[in-house]
Every structure is written in C-alpha cells, then in structure tokens.
C-alpha atoms as a PDB file:
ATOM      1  CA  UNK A   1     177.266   4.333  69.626  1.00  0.00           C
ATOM      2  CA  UNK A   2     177.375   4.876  65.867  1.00  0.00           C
ATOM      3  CA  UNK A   3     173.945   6.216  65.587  1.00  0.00           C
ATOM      4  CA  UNK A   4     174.447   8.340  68.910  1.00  0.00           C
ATOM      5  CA  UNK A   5     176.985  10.422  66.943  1.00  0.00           C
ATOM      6  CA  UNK A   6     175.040  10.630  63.384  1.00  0.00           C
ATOM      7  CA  UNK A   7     171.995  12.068  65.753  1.00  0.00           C
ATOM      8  CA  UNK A   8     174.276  14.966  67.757  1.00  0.00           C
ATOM      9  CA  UNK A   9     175.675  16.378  63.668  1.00  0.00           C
ATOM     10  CA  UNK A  10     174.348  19.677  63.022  1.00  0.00           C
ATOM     11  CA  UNK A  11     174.118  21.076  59.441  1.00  0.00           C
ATOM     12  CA  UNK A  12     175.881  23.683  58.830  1.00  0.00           C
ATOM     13  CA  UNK A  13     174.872  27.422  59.336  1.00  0.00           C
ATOM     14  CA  UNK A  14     174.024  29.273  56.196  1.00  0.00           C
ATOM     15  CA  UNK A  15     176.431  31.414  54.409  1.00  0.00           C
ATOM     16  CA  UNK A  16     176.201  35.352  55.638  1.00  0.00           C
ATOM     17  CA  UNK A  17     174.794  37.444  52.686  1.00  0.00           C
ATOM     18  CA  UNK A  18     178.393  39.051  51.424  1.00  0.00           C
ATOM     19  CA  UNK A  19     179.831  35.331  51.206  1.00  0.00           C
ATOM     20  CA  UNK A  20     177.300  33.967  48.680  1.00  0.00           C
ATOM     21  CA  UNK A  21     176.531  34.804  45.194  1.00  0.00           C
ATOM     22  CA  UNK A  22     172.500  34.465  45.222  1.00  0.00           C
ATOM     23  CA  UNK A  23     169.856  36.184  46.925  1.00  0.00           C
ATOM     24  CA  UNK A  24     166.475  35.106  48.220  1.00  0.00           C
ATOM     25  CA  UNK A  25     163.450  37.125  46.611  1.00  0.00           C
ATOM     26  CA  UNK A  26     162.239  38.549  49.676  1.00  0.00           C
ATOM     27  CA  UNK A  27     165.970  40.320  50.339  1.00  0.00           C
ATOM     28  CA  UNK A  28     165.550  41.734  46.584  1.00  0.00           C
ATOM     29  CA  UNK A  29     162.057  43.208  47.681  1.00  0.00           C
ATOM     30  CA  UNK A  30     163.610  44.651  50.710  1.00  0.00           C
ATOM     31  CA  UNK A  31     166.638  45.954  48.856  1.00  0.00           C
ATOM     32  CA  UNK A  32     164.617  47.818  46.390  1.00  0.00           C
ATOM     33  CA  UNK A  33     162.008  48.937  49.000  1.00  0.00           C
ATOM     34  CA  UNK A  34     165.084  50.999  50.997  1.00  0.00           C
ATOM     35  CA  UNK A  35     165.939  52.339  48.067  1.00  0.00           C
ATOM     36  CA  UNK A  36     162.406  53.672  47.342  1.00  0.00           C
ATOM     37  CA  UNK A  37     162.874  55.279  50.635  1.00  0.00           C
ATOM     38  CA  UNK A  38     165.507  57.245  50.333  1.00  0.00           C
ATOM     39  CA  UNK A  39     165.805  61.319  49.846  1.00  0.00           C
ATOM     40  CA  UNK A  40     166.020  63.473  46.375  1.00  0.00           C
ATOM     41  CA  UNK A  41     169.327  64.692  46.554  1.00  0.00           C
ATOM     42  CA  UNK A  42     169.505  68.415  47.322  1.00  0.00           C
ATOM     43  CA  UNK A  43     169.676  71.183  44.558  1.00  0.00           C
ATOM     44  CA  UNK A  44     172.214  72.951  43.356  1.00  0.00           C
ATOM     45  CA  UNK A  45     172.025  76.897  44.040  1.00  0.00           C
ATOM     46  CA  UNK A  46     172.198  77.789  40.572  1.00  0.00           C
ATOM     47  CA  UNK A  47     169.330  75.244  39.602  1.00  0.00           C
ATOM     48  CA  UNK A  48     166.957  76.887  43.101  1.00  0.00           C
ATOM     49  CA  UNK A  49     167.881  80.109  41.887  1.00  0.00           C
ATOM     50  CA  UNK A  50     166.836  79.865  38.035  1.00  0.00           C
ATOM     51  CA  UNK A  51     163.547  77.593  39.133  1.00  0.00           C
ATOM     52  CA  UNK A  52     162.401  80.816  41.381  1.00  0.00           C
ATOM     53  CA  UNK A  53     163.072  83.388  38.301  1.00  0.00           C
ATOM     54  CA  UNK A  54     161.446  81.047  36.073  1.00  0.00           C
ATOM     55  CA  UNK A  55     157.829  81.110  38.489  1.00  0.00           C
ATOM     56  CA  UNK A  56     158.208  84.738  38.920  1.00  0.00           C
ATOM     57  CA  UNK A  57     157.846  85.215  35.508  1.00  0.00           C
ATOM     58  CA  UNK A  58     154.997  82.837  34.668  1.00  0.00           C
ATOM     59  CA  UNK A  59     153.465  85.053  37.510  1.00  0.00           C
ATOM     60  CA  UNK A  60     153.729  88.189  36.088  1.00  0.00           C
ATOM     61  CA  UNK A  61     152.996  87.046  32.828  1.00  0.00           C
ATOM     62  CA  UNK A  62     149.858  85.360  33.784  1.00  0.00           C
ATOM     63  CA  UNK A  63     148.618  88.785  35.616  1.00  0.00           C
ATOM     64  CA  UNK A  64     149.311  91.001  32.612  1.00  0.00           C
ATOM     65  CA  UNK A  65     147.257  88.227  30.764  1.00  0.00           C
ATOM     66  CA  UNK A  66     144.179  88.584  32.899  1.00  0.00           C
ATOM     67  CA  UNK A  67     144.213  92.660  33.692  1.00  0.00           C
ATOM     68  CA  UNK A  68     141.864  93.799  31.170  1.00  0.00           C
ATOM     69  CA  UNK A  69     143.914  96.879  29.973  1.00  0.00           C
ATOM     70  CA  UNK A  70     141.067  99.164  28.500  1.00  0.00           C
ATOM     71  CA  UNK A  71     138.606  98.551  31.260  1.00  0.00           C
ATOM     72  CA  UNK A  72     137.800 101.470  33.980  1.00  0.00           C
ATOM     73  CA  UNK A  73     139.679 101.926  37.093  1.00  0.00           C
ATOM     74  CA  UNK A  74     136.006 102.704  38.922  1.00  0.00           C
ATOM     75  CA  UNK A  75     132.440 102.409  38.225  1.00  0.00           C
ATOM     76  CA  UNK A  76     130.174 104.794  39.274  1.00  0.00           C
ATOM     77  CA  UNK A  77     126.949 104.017  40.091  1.00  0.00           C
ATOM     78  CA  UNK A  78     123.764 105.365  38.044  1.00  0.00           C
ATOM     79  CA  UNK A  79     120.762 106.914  39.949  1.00  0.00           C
ATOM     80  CA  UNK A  80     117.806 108.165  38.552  1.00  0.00           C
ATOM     81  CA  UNK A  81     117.790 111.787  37.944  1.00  0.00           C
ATOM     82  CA  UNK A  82     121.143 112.569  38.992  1.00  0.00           C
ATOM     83  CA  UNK A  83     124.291 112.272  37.524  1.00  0.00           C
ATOM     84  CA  UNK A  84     127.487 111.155  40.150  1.00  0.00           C
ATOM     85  CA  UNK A  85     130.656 112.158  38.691  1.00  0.00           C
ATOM     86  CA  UNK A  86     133.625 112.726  40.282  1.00  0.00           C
ATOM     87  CA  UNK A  87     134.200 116.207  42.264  1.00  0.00           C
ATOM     88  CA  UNK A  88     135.635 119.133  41.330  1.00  0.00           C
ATOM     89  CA  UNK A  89     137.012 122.109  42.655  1.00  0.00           C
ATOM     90  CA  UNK A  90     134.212 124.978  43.653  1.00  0.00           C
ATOM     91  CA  UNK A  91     134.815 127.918  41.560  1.00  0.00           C
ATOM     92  CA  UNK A  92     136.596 130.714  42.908  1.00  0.00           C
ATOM     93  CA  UNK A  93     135.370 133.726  40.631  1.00  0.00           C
ATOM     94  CA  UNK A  94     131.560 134.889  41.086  1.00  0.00           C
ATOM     95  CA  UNK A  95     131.642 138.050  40.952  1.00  0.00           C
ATOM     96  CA  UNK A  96     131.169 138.660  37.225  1.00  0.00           C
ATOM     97  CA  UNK A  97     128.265 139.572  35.435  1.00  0.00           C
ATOM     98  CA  UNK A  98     125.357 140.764  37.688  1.00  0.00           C
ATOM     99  CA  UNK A  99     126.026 138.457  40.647  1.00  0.00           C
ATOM    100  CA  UNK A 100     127.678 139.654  43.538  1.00  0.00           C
ATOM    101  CA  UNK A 101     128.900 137.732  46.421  1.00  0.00           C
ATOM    102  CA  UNK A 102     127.208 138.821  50.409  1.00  0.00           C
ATOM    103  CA  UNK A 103     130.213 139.349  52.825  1.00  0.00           C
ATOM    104  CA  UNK A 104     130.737 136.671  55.090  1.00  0.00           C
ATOM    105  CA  UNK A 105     128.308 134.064  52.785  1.00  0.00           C
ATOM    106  CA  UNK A 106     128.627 131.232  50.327  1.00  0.00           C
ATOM    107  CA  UNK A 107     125.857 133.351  48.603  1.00  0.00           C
ATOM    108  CA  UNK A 108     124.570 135.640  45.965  1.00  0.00           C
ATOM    109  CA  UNK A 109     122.490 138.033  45.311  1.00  0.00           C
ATOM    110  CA  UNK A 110     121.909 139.059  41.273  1.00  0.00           C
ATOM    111  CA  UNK A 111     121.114 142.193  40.297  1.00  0.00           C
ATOM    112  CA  UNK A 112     117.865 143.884  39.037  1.00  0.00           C
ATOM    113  CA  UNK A 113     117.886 146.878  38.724  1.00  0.00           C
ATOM    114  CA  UNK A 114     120.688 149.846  39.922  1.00  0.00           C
ATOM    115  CA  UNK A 115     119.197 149.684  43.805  1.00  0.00           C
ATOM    116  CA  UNK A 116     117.612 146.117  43.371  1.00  0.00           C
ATOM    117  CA  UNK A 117     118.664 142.737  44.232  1.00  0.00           C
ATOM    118  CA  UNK A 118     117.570 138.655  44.588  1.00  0.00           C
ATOM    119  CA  UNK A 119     118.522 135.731  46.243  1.00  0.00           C
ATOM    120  CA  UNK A 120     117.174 132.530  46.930  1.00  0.00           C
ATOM    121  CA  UNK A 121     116.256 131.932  50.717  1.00  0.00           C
ATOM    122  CA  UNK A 122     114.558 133.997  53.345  1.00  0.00           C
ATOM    123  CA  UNK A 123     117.124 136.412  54.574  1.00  0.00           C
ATOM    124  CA  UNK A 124     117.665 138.735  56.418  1.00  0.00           C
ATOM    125  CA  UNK A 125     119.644 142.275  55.755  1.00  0.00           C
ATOM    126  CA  UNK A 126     122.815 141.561  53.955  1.00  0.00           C
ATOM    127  CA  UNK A 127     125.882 143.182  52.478  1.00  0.00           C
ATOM    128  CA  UNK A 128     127.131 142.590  49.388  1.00  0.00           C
ATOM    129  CA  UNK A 129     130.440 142.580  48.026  1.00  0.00           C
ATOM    130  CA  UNK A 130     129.849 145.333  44.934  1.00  0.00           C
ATOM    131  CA  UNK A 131     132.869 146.727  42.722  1.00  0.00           C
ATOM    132  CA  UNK A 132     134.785 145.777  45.592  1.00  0.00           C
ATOM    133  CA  UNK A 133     133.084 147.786  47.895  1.00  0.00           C
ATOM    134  CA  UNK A 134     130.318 146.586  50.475  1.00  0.00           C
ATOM    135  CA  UNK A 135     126.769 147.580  49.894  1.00  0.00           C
ATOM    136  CA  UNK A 136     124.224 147.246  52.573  1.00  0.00           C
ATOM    137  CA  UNK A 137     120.863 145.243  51.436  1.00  0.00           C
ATOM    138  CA  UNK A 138     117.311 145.212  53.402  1.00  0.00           C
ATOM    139  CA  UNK A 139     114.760 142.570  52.150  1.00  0.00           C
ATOM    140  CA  UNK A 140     111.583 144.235  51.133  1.00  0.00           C
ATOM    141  CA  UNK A 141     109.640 140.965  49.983  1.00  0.00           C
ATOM    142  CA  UNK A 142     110.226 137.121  50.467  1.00  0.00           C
ATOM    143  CA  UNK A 143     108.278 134.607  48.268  1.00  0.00           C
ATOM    144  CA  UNK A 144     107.782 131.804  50.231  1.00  0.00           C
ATOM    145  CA  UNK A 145     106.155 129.805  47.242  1.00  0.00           C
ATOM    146  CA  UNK A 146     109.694 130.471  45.498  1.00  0.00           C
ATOM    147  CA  UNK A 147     111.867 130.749  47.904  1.00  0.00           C
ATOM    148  CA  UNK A 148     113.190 133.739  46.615  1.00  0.00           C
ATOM    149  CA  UNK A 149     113.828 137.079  48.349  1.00  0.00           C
ATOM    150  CA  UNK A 150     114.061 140.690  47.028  1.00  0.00           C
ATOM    151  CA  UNK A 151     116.771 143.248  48.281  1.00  0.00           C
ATOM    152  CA  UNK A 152     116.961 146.861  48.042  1.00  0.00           C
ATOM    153  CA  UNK A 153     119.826 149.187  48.463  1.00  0.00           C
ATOM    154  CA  UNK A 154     119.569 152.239  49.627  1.00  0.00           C
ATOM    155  CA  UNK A 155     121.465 154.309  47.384  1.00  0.00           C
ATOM    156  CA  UNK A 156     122.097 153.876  43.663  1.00  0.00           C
ATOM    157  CA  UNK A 157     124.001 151.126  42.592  1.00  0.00           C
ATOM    158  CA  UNK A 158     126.072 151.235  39.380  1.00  0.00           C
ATOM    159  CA  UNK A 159     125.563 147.343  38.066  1.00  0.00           C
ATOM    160  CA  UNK A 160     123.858 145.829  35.206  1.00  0.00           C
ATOM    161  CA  UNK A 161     120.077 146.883  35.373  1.00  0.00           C
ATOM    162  CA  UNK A 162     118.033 144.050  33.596  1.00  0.00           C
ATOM    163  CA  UNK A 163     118.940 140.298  33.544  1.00  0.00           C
ATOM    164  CA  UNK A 164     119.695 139.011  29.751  1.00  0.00           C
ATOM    165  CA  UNK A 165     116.880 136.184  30.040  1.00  0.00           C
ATOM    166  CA  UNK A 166     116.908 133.346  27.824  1.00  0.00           C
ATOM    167  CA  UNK A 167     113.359 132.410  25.925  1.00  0.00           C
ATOM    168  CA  UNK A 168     114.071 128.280  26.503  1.00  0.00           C
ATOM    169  CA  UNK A 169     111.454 126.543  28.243  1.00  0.00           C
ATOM    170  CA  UNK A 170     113.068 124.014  30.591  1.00  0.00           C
ATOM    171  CA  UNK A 171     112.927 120.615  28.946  1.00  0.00           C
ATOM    172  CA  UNK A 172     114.819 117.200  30.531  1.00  0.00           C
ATOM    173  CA  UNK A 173     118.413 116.866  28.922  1.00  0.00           C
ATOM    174  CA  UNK A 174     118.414 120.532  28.391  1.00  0.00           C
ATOM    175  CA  UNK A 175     122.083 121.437  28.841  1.00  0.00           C
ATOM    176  CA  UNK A 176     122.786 124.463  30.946  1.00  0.00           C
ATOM    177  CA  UNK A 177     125.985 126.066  33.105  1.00  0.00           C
ATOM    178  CA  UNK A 178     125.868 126.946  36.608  1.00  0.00           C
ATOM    179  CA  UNK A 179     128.236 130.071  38.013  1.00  0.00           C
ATOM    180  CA  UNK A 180     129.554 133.509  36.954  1.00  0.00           C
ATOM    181  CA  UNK A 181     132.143 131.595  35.285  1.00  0.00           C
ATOM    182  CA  UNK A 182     130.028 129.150  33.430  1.00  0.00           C
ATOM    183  CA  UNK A 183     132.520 126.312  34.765  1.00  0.00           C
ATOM    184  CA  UNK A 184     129.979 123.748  36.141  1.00  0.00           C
ATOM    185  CA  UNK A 185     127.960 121.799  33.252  1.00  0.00           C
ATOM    186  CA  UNK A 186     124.126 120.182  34.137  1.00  0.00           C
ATOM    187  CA  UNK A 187     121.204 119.223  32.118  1.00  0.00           C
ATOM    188  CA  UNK A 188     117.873 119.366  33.604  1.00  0.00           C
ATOM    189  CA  UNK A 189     116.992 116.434  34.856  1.00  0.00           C
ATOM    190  CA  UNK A 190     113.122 114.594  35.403  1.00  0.00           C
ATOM    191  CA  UNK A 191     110.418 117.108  37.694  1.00  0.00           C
ATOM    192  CA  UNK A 192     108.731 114.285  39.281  1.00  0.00           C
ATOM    193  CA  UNK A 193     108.126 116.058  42.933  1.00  0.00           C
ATOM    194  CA  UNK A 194     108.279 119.533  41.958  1.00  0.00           C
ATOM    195  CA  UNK A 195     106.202 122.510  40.003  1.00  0.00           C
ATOM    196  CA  UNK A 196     108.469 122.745  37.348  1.00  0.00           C
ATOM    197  CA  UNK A 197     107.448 126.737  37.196  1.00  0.00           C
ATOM    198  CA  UNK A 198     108.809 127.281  40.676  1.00  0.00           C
ATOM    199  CA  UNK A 199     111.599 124.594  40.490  1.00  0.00           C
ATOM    200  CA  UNK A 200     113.718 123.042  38.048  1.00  0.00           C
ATOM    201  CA  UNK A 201     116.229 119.657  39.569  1.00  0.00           C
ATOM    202  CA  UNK A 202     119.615 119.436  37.630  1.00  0.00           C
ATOM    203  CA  UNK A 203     121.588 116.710  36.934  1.00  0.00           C
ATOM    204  CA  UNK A 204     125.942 116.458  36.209  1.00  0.00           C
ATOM    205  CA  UNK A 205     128.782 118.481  37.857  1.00  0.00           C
ATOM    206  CA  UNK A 206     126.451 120.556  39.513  1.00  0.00           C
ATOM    207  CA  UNK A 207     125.729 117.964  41.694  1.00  0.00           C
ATOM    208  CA  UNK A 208     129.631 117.108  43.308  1.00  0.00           C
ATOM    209  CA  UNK A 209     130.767 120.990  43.777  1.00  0.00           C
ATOM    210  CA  UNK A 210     129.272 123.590  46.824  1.00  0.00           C
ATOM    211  CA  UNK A 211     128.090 125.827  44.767  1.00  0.00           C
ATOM    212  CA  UNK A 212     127.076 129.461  46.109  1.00  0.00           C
ATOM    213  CA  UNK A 213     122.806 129.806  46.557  1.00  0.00           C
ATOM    214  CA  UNK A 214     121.940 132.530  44.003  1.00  0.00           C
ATOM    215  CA  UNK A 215     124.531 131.231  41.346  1.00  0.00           C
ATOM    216  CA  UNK A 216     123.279 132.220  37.668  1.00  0.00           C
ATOM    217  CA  UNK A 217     122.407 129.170  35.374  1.00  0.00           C
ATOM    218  CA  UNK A 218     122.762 130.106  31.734  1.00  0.00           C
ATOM    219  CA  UNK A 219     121.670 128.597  28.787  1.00  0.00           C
ATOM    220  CA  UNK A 220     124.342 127.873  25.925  1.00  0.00           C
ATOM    221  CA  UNK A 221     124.451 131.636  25.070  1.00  0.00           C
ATOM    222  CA  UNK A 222     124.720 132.899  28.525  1.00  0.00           C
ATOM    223  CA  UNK A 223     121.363 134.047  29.227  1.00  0.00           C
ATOM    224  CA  UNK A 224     120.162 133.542  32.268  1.00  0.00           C
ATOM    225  CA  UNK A 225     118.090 130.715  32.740  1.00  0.00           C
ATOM    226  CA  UNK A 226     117.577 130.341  36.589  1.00  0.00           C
ATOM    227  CA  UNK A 227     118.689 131.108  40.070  1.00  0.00           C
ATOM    228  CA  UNK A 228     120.160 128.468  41.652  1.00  0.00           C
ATOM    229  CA  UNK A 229     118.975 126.893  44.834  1.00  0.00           C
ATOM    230  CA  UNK A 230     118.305 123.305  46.540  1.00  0.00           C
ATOM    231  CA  UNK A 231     115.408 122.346  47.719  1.00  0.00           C
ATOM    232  CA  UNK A 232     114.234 119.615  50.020  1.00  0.00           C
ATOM    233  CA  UNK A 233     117.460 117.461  49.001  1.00  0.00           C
ATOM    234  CA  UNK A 234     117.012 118.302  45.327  1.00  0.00           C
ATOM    235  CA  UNK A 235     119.585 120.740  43.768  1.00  0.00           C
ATOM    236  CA  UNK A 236     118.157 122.759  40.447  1.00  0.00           C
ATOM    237  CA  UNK A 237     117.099 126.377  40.007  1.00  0.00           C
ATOM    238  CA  UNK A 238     113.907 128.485  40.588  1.00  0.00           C
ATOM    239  CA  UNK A 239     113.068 129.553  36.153  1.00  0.00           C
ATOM    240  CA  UNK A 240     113.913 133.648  35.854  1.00  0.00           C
ATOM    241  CA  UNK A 241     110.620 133.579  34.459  1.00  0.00           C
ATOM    242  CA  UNK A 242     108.869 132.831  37.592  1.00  0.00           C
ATOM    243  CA  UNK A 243     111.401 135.710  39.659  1.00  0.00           C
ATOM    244  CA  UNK A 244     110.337 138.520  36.335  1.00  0.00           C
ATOM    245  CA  UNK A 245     106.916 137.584  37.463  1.00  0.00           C
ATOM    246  CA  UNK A 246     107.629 138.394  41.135  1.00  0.00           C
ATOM    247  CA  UNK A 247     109.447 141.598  40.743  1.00  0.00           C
ATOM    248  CA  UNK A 248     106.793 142.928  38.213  1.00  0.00           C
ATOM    249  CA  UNK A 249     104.156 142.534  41.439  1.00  0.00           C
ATOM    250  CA  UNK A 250     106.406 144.570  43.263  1.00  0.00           C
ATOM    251  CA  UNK A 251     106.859 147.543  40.355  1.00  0.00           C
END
C-alpha cells in the first residue's frame, strides 16, 4: 500500500509568471517581439504643424533652384526665309504720302501722276479715299506678269505726281519698312521660286500683321522701294523699277 500512494503524488504545478523571479528565454523573445509591434505614439500639433512648413519650404526652394531665371518664356521656331515673330497690331494710318486707301478695301492704290494710279491685283473700277474725299478710278491696263494694275481718274487729282524711287537693288538681308507709316520692319529674304525683277519675298514683322495690298515699302530713307503684294503664299513686293517700266509703255 506504501508504493500505491508514492505512485498517485503529483508534482507540483509551476509557479504563474507574476509569482516567480526568472523567465524562460522564449517569454523574453516574445516580450520584446510585442513590443516591436506596437504603434509610434501620435504627434503633437505643434511638431505636424512645423514638419509641413518645414517641406513647403524645401519645395519652394528647390523650384527657385531649378527655374532657369534668364531663359525665354517661348521659343519660336526658325523657318527658312521667313522670320515668325510675335504679332502686332495692323497699322491704322495709310493715308500719308502718295498712298491712298479704296473705300470699302484693305487696299491701296499709290499715286503716279495727278489723274494716275497703281495697285497690285486685277481690279476692277475703284474709289479711293483722296484728301478725304472719294475719287472714282477705272483700270486702263492690268499686267498680268506683275500683277499690277493701272488706274485713271477722270478729273485732275491734286496728289504727289512722281514716286521718290530709291536706286538700291534688292539684295537678301536688305532692311526695308512696309506702310505709310513706316511701322512694320522686313529684310528681303532668299528668291528661290520667284523672278526677283517681278517679285521680291520679305522676311520679319511683315510677315504677322494684315497689311493693306499696295502698301509702300521704303528703303531706310523713305524712298520707295516696292509695292507690296503676296503671291502664291509668299508675301514681298513687286521692285518700283519693274511698275516705272510699265507705266512708261503706257506714256
């Protein structure tokens, strides 16, 4: 009976965790694992709010770094022969000097002689806008190598009787204005298409602006150069020389 009893003992259950002193290894590992786990502890409002300021201005500076602050806003592209620049108002005054403006047309017609007149195109009958008073035209020749018509009046017309024609010969990068008001710089640009005694292409501010068909191009001392036409897509001016030639056929 003796051993019967020393067979039914049981050892005794293991002291809980918070009654003992030591720990085993693997409840250090899991101890230190929760803690791992646990969340940052939230921000104060003051420490959010000076954080945000702070990357705000590392932002800004790092922009102001990298703008290039010299540089230009656009770049225009380059074509050959033509200048693209940016556009400008079309002038409002054209009736000074010996160009006159036809009623009712963004057009010209330039005066030479008292009762005769020129513009570029094939017209018809016109009036122009003379002194302020209207002044019936008839066309009494048309070029059609030029482009270039001849107007009379028929009565006597107080204006400027001869054009002031300049003795330059058209040369590329020649610098010329275009307009009564001699507002609108070009240079003559490369002939590569055209008879350059019939046709001269521009290039520059000439190009972005509706000018009036007719205008006067002048050289640097206003004399005229040109009349001022387009021509199959090409914007330039027939030479006066060429229109002298024309009227002398008709003298």
């Amino acid at each position: 009976m003796a051993d019967d009893d020393e067979r039914l003992t049981t050892a005794p259950a293991p002291l809980p965790r918070h009654e003992r002193a030591w720990r085993h290894p693997s409840e250090i590992g899991q101890q230190r694992r929760a803690n791992s786990r646990r969340p940052a502890p939230p921000l104060s409002p003051f420490v959010t709010l000076l954080l945000g300021v702070l990357g705000l201005g590392v932002i800004a500076g790092l922009v102001a770094l990298v703008m290039p602050r010299e540089a230009p806003r656009e770049v225009l592209p380059v074509v050959r022969n033509v200048a693209i620049t940016t556009p400008l108002a079309p002038s409002a005054d054209v009736t000074a000097g010996s160009a006159f403006p036809t009623v009712g047309g963004n057009r010209l017609v330039l005066a030479a002689g008292n009762d005769v007149f020129v513009t570029t195109g094939n017209g018809d009958a016109t009036i122009a806008n003379v002194g302020g008073r209207p002044v019936p035209l008839r066309v009494v020749e048309f070029d059609e190598k030029l482009g270039i018509s001849v107007l009379r009046a028929d009565e006597r017309v107080d204006v400027q009787a001869e054009f002031e024609t300049s003795p330059m010969t058209p040369s590329v990068g020649s610098r010329v204005t275009v307009g009564s008001n001699e507002t609108l710089e070009a240079s003559i640009a490369v002939s590569v298409i055209f008879d350059a005694a019939t046709f001269v292409p521009l290039a520059g501010d000439v190009l972005a602006v509706d000018v009036p068909e007719s205008s006067p191009v002048k050289d640097a001392q206003g004399r005229l150069v040109g009349v001022y036409t387009s021509r199959n897509g090409a914007t330039g001016f027939v030479p006066i020389a060429a229109v002298n030639e024309l009227l002398s056929r008709l003298r």
